[in-house]
N, C-alpha and C. Protein backbone atom coordinates (compact mmCIF):
# COMPACT_ATOMS: atom_id res chain seq x y z
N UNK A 1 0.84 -1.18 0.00
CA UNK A 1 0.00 0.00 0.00
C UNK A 1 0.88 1.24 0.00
N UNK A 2 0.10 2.37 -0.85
CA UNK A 2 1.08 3.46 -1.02
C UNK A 2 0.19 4.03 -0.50
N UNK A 3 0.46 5.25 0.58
CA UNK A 3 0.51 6.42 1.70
C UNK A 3 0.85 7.40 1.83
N UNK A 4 0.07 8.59 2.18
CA UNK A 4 0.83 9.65 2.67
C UNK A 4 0.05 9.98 3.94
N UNK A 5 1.47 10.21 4.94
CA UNK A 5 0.52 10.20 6.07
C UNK A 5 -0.27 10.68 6.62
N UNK A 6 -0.33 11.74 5.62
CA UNK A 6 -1.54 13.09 6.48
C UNK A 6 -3.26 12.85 5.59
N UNK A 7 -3.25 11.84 4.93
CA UNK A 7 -4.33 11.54 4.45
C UNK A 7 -5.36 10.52 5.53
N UNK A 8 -6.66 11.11 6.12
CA UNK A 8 -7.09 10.16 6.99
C UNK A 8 -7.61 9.00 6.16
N UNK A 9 -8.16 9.16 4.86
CA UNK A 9 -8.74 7.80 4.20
C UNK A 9 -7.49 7.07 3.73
N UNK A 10 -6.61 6.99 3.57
CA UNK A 10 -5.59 5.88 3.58
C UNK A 10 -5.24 5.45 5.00
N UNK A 11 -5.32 6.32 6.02
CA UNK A 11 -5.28 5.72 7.30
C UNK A 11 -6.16 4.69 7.49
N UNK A 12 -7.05 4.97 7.15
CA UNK A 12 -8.26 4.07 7.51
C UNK A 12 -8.03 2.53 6.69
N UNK A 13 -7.56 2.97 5.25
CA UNK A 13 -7.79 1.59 4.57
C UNK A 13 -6.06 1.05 4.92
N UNK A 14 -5.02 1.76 5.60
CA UNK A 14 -4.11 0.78 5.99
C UNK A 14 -4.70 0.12 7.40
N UNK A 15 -5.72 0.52 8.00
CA UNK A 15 -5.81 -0.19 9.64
C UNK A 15 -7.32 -1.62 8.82
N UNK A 16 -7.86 -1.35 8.02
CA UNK A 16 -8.03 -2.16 7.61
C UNK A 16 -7.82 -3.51 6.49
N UNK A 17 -6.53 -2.96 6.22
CA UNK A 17 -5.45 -4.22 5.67
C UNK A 17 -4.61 -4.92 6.32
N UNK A 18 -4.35 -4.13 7.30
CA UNK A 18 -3.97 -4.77 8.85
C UNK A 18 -5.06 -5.73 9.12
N UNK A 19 -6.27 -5.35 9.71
CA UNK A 19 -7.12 -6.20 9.54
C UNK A 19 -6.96 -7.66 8.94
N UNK A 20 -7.45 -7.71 7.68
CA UNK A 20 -7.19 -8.53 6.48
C UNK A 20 -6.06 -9.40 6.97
N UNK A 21 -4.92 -9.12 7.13
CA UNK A 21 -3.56 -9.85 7.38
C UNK A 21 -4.14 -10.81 8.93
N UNK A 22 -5.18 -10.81 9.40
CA UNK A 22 -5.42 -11.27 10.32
C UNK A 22 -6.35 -12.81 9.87
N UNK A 23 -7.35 -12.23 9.00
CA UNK A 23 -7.83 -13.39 8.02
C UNK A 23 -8.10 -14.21 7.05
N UNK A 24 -6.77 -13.63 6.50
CA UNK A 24 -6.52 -14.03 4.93
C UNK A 24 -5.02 -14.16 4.99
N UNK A 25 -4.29 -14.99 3.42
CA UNK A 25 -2.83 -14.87 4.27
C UNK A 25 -2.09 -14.00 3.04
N UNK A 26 -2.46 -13.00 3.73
CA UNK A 26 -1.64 -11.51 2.92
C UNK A 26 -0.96 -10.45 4.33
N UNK A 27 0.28 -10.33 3.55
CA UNK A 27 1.01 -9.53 4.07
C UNK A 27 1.21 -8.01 3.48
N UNK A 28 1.12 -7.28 4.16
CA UNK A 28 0.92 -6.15 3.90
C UNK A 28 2.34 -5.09 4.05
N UNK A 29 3.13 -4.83 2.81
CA UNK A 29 4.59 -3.41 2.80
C UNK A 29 3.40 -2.39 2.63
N UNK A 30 4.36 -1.71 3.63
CA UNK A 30 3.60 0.13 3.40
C UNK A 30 4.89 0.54 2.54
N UNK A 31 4.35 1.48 1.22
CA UNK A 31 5.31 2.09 0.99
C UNK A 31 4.47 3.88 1.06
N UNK A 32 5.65 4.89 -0.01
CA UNK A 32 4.98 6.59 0.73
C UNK A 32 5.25 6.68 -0.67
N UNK A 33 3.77 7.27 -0.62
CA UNK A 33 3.44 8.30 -1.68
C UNK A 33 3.08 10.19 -1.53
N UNK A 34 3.30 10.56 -2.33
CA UNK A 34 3.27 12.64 -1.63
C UNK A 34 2.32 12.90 -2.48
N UNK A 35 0.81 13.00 -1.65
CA UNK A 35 -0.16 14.54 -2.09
C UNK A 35 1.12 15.62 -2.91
N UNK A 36 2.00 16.07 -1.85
CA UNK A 36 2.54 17.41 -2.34
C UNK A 36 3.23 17.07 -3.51
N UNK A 37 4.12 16.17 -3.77
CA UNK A 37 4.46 15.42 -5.24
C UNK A 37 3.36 15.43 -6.60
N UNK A 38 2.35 15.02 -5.84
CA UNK A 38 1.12 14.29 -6.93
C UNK A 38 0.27 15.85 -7.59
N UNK A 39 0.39 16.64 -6.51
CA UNK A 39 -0.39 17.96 -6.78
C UNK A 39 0.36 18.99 -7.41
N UNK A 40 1.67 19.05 -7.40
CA UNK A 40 2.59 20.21 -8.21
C UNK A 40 2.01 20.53 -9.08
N UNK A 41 1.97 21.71 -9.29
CA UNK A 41 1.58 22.72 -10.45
C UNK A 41 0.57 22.81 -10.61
N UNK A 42 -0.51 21.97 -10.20
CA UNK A 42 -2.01 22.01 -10.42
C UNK A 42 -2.94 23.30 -9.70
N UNK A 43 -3.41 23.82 -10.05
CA UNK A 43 -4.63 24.93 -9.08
C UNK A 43 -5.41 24.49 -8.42
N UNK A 44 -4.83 24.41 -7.05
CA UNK A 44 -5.17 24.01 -6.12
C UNK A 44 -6.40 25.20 -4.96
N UNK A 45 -7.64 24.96 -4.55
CA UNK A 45 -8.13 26.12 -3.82
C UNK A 45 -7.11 26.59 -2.09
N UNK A 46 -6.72 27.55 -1.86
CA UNK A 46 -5.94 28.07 -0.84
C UNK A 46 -5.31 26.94 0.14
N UNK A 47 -6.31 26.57 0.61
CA UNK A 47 -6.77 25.73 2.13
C UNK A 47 -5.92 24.02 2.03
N UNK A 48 -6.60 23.56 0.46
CA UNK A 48 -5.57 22.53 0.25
C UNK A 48 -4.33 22.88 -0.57
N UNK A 49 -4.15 23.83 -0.64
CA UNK A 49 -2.79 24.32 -0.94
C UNK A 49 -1.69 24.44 -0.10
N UNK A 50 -2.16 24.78 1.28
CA UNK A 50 -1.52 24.96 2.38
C UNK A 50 -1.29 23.66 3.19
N UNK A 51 -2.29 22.66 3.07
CA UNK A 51 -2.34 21.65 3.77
C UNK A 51 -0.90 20.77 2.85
N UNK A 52 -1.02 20.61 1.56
CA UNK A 52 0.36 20.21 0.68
C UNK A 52 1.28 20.75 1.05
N UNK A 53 1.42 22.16 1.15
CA UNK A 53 2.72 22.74 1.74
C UNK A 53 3.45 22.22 2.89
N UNK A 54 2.52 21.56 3.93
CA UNK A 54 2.95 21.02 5.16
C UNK A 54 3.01 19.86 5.27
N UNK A 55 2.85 19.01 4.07
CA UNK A 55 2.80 18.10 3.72
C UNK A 55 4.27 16.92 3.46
N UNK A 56 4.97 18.19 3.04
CA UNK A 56 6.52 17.64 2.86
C UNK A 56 7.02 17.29 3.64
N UNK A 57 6.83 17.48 5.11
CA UNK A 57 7.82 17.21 6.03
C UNK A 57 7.89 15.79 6.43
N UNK A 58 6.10 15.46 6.34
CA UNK A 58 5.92 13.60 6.99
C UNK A 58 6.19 12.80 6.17
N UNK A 59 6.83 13.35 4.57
CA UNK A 59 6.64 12.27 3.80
C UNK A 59 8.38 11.88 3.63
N UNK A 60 8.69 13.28 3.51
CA UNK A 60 10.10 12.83 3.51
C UNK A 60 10.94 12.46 4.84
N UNK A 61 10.21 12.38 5.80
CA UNK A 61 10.75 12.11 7.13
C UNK A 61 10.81 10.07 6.91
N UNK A 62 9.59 9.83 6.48
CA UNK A 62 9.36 8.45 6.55
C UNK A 62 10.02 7.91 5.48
N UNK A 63 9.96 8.41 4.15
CA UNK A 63 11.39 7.93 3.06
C UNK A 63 13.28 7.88 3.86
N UNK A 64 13.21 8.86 4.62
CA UNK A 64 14.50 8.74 5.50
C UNK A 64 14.39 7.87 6.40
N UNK A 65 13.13 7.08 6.71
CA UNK A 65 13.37 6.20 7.69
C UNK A 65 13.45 5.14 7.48
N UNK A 66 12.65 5.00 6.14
CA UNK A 66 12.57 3.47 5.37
C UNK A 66 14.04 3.63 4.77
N UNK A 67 14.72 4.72 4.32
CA UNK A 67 15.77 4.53 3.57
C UNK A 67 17.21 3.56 4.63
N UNK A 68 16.90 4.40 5.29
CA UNK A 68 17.75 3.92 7.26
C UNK A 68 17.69 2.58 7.90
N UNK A 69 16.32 2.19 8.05
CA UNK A 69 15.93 1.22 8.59
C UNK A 69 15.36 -0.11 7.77
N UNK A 70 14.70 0.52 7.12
CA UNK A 70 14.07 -0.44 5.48
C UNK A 70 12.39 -0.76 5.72
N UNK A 71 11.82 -1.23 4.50
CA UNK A 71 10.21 -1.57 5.48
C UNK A 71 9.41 -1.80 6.32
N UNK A 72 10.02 -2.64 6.76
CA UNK A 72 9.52 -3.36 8.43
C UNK A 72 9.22 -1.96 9.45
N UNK A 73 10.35 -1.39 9.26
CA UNK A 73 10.40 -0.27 10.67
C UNK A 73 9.15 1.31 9.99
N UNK A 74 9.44 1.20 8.54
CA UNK A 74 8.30 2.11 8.07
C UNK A 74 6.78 2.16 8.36
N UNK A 75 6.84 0.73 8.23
CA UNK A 75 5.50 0.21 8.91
C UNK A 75 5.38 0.75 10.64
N UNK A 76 5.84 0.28 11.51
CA UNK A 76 6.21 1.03 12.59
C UNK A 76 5.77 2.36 12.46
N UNK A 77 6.54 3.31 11.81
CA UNK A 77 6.56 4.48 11.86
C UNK A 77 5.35 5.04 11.24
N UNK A 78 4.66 4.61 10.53
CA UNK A 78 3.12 5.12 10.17
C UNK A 78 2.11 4.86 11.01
N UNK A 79 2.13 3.90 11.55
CA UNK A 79 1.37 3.15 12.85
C UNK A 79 1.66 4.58 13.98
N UNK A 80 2.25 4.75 13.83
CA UNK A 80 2.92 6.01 15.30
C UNK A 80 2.50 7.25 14.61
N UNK A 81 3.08 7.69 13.19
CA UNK A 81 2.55 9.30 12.81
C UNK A 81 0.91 9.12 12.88
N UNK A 82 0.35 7.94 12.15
CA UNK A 82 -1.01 7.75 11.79
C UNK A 82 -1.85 7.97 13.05
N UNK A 83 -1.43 7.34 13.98
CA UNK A 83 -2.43 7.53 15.39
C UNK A 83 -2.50 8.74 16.19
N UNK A 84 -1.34 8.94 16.03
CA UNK A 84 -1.58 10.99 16.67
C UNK A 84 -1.84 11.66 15.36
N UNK A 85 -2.02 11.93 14.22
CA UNK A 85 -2.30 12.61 13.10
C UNK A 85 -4.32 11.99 13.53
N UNK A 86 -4.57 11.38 13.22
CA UNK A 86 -5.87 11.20 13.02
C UNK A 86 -6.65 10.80 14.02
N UNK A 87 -6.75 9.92 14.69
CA UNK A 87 -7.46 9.66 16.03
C UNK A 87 -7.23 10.41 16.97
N UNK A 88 -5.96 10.85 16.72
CA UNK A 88 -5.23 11.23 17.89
C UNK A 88 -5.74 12.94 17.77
N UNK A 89 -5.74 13.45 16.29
CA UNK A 89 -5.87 14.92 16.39
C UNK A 89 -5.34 15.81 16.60
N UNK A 90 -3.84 15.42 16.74
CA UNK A 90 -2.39 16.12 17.25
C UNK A 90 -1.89 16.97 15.84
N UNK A 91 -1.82 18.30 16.52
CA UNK A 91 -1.25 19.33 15.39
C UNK A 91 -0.22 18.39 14.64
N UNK A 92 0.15 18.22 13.38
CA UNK A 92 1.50 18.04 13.02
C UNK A 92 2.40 18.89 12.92
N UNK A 93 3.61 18.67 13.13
CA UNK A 93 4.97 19.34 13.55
C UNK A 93 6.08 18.63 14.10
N UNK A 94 6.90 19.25 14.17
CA UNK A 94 8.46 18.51 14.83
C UNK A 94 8.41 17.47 16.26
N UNK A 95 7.19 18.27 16.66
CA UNK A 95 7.55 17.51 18.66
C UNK A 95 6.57 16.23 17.87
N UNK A 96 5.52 16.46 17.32
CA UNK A 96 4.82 14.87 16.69
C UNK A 96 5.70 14.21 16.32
N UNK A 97 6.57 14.50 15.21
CA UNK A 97 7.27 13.82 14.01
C UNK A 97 8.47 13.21 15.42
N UNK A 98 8.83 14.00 16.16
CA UNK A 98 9.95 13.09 16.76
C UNK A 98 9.46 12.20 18.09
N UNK A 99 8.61 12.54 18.36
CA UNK A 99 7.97 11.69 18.90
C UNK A 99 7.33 10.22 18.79
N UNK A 100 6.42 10.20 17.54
CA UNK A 100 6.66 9.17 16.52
C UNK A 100 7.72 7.80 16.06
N UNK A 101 8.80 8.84 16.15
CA UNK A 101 10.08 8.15 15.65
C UNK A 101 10.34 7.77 17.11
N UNK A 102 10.35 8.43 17.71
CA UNK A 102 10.71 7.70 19.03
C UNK A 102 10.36 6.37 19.54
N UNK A 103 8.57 5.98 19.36
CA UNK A 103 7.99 5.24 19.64
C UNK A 103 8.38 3.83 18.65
N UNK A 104 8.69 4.42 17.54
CA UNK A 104 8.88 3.30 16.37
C UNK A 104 10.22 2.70 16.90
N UNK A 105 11.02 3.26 17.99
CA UNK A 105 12.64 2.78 17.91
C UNK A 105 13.62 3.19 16.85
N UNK A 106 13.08 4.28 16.69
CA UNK A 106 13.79 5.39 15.20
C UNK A 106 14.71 6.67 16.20
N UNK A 107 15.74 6.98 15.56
CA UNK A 107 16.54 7.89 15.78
C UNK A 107 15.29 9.47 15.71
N UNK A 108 15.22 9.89 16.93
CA UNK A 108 14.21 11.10 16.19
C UNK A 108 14.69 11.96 16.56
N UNK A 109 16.13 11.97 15.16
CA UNK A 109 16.96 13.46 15.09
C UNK A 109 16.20 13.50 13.56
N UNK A 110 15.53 12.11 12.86
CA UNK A 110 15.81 11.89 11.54
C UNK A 110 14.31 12.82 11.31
N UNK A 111 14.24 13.61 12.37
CA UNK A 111 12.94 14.84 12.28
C UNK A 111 13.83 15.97 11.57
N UNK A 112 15.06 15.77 11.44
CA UNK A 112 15.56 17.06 10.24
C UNK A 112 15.47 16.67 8.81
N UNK A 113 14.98 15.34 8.52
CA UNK A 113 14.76 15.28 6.94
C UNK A 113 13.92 16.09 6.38
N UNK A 114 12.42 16.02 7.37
CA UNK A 114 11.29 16.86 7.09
C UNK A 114 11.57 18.37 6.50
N UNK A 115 12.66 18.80 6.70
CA UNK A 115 13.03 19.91 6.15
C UNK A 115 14.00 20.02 5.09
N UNK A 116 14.61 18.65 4.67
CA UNK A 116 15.93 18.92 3.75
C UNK A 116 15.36 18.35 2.35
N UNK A 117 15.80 18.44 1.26
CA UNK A 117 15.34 17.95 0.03
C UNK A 117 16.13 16.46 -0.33
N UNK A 118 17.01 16.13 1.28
CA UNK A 118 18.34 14.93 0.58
C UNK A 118 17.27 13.94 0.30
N UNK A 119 16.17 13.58 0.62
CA UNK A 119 15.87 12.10 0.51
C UNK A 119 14.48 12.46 -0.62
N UNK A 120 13.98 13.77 -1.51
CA UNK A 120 13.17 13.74 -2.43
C UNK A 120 13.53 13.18 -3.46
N UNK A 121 14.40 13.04 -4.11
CA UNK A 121 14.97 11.38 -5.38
C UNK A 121 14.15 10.29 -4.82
N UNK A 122 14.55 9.76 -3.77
CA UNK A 122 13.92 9.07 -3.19
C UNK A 122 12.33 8.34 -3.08
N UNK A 123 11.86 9.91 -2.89
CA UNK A 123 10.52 9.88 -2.38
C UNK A 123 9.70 9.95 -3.65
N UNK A 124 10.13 10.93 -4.68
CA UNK A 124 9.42 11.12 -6.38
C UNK A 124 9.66 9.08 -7.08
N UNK A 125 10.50 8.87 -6.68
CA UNK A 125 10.76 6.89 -7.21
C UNK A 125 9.57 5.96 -6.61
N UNK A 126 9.64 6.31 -5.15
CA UNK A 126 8.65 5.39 -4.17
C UNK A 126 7.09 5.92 -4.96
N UNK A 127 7.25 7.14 -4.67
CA UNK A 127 5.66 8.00 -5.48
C UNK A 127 5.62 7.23 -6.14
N UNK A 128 6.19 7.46 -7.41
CA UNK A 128 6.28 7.19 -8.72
C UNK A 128 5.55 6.00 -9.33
N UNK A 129 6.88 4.61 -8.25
CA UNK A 129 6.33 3.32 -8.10
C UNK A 129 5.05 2.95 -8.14
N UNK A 130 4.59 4.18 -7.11
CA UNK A 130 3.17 3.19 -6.79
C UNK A 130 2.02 4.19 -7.33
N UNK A 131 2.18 5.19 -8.06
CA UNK A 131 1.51 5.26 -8.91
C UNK A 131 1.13 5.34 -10.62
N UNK A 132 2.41 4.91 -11.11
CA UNK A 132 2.44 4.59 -12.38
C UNK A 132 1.06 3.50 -12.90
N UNK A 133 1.26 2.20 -12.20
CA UNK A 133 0.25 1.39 -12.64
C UNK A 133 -1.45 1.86 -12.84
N UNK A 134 -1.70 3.32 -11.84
CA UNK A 134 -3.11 3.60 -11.88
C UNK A 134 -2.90 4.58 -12.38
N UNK A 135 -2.44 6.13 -12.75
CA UNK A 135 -2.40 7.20 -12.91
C UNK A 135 -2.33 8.28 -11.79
N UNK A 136 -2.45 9.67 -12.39
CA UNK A 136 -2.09 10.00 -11.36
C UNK A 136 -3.63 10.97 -11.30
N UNK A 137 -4.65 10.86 -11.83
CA UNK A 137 -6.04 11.23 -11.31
C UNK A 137 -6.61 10.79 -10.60
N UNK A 138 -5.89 9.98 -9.18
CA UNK A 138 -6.54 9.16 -7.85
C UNK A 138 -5.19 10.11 -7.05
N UNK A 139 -5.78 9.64 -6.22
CA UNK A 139 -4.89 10.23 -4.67
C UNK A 139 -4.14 8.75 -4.23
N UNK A 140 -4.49 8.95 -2.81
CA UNK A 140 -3.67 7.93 -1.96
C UNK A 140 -5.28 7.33 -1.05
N UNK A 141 -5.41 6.19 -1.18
CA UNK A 141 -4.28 5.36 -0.64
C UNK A 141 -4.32 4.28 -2.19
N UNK A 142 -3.88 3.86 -2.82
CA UNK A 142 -2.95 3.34 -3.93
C UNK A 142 -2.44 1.46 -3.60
N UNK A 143 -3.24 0.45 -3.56
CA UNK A 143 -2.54 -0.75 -3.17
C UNK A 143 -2.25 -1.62 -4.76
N UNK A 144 -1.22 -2.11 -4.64
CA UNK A 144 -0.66 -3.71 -5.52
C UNK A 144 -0.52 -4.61 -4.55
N UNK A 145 -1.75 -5.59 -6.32
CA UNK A 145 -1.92 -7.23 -5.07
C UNK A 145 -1.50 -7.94 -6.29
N UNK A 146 -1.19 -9.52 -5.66
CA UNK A 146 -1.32 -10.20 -7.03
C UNK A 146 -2.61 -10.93 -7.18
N UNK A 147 -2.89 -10.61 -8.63
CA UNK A 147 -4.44 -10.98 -9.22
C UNK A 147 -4.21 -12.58 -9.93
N UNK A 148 -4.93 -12.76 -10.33
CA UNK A 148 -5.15 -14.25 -11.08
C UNK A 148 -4.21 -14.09 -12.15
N UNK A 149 -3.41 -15.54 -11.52
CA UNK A 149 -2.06 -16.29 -12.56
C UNK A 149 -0.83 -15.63 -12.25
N UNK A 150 -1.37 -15.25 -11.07
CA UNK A 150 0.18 -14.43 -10.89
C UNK A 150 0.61 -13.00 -11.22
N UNK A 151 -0.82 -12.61 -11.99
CA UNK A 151 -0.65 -11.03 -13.18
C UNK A 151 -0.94 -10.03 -11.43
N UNK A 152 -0.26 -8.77 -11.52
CA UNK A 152 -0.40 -8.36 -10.62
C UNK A 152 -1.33 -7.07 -10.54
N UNK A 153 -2.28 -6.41 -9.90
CA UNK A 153 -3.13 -5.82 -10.03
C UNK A 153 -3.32 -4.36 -9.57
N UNK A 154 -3.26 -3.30 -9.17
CA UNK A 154 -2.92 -2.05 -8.73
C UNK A 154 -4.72 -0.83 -9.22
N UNK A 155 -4.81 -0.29 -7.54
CA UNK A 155 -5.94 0.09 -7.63
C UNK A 155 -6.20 1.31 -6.44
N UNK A 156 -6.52 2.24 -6.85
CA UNK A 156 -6.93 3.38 -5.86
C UNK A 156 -8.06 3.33 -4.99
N UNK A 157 -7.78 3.32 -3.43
CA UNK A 157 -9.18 3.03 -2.89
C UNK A 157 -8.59 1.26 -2.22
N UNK A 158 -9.77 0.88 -1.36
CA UNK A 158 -11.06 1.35 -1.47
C UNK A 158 -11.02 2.52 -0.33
N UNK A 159 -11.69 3.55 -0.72
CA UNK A 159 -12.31 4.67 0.62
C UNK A 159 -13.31 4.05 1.14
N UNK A 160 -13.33 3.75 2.89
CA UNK A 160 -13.91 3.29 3.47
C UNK A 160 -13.89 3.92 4.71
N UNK A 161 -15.10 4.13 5.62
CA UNK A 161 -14.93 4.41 6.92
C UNK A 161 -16.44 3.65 7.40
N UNK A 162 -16.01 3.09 8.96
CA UNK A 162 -15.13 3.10 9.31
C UNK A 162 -14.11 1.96 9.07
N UNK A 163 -13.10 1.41 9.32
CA UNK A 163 -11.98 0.24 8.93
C UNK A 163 -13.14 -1.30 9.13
N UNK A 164 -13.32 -2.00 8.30
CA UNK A 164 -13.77 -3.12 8.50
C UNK A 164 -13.27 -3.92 9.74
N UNK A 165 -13.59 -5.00 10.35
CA UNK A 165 -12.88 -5.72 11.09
C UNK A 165 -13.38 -7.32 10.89
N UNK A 166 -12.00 -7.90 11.43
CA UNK A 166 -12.24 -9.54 10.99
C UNK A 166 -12.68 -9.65 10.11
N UNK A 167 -13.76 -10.68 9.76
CA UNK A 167 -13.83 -11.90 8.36
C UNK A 167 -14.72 -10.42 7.12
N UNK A 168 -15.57 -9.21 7.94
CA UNK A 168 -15.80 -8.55 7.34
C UNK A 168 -14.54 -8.17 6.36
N UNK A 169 -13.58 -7.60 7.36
CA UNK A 169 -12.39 -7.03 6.48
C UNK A 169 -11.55 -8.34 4.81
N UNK A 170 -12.14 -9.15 5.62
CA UNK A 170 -11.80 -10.18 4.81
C UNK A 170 -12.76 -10.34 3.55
N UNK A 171 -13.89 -10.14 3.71
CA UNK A 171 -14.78 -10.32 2.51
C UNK A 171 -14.35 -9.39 1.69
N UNK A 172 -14.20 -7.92 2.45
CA UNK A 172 -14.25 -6.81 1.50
C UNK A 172 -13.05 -6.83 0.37
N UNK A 173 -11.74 -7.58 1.33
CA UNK A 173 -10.49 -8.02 0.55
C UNK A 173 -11.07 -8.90 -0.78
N UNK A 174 -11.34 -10.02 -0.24
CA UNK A 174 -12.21 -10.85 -1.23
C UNK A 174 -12.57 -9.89 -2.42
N UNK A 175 -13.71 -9.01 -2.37
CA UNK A 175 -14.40 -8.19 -3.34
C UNK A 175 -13.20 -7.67 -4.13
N UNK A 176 -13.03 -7.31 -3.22
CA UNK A 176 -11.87 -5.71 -4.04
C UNK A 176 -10.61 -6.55 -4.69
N UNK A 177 -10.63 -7.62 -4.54
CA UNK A 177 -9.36 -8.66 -5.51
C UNK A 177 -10.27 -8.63 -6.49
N UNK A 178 -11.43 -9.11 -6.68
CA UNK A 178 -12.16 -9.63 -7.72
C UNK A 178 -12.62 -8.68 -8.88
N UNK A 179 -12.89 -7.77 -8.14
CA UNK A 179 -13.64 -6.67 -9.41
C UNK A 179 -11.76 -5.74 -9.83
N UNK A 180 -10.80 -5.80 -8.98
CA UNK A 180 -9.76 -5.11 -9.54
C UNK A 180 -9.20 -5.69 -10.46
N UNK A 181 -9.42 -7.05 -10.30
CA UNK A 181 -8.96 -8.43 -11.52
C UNK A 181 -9.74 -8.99 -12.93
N UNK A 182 -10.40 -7.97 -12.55
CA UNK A 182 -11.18 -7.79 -14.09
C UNK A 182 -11.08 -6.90 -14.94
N UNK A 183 -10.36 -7.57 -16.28
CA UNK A 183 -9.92 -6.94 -17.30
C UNK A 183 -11.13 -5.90 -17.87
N UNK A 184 -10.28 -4.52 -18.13
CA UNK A 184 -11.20 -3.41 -18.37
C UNK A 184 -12.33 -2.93 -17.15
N UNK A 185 -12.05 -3.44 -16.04
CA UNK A 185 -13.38 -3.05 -14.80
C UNK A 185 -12.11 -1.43 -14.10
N UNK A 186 -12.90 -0.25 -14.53
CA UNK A 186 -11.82 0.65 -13.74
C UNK A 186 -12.62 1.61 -12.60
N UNK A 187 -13.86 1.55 -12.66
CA UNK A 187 -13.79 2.51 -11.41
C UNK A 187 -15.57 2.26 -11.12
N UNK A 188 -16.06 2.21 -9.54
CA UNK A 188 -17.16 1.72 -8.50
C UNK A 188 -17.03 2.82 -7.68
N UNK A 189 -17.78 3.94 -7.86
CA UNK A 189 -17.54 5.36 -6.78
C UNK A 189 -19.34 5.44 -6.37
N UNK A 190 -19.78 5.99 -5.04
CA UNK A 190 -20.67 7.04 -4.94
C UNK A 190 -19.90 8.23 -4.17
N UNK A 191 -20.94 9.27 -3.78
CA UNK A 191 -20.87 10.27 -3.19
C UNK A 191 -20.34 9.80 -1.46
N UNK A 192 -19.61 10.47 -0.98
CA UNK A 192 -19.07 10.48 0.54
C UNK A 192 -20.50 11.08 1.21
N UNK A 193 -20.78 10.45 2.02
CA UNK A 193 -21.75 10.71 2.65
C UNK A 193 -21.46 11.12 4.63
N UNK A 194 -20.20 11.25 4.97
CA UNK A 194 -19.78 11.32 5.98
C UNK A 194 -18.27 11.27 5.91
N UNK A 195 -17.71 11.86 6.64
CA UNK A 195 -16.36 11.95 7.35
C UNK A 195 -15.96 10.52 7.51
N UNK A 196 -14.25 10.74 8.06
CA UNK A 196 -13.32 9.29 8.30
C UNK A 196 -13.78 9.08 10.21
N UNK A 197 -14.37 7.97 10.02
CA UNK A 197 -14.44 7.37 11.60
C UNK A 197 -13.81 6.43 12.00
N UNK A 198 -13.15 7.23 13.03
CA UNK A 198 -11.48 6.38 13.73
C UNK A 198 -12.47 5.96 15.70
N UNK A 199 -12.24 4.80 14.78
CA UNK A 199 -12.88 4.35 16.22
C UNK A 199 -12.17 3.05 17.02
């Protein structure tokens, strides 16, 4: 699954792929994807303009951590930004971001990436990765599974609140393999009818 952490609907659909890994036997890499990457140059209205601007710091903090530590501990470290960012409701900023890292067993000096450009190569590749296969007219959250015969499958969504749990989370896995594994099937939307519920 590709992420950025300040998005609450990818929060949601990584705590329910977590899920999934509980009743099905799929394992779940987080990798990071950037709103602020994905949105460059576009005309954006003020409000989410500003929210991208502040955007850079969590993404390239967690490319420096996966770069440091490698997947396993990235995972960690979204589990920690994700729960004070969204349930949690905690301003983001430096005392979050190193705090975070703290909890993950991360060096949280590596709260000065958030400000440096060394690890954006980096972070535009990981982007990149995980959204080449869908385009870039979806957001985040962004997963690759493997589909029937081995062919592998890549799909934006699903937006869900609140996170499924147990064999539910499992059906919905079920679904969402099936209709993403169908040749020419590209997009199942309605209207949001409510906010992300972190419960």
């Amino acid at each position: 699954m590709w992420f950025d952490p300040i998005c609450p609907w990818a929060w949601l659909t990584s705590r329910w792929l977590l899920e999934v890994e509980q009743v099905r036997p799929v394992r779940v890499d987080f990798h990071v994807m950037s709103l602020s990457v994905l949105n460059e140059g576009r005309d954006l209205p003020e409000e989410y303009r500003e929210m991208l601007d502040t955007g850079w710091a969590p993404v390239r903090i967690c490319i420096a951590a996966e770069q440091r530590y490698g997947t396993d501990k990235l995972r960690d470290l979204y589990t920690a930004l994700g729960t004070r960012i969204h349930p949690g409701g905690q301003e983001r900023g430096p005392d979050l971001y190193a705090a975070a890292l703290a909890e993950a067993g991360l060096d949280p000096d590596l709260v000065k990436a958030g400000e440096s450009t060394e690890y954006d190569e980096a972070l535009r590749a990981s982007h990149n990765a995980g959204m080449k296969p869908v385009g870039t007219d979806v957001g985040t959250p962004v997963i690759h599974a493997p589909g029937p015969e081995g062919r592998p499958v890549a799909f934006f969504g699903p937006v869900i609140t609140p996170a499924p749990r147990g064999e539910a989370a499992g059906r919905l896995w079920d679904g969402v393999l099936l209709v993403s594994a169908t040749p020419g099937f590209y997009e199942l939307k309605r209207s949001r009818e409510q906010g992300p519920i972190f419960d």
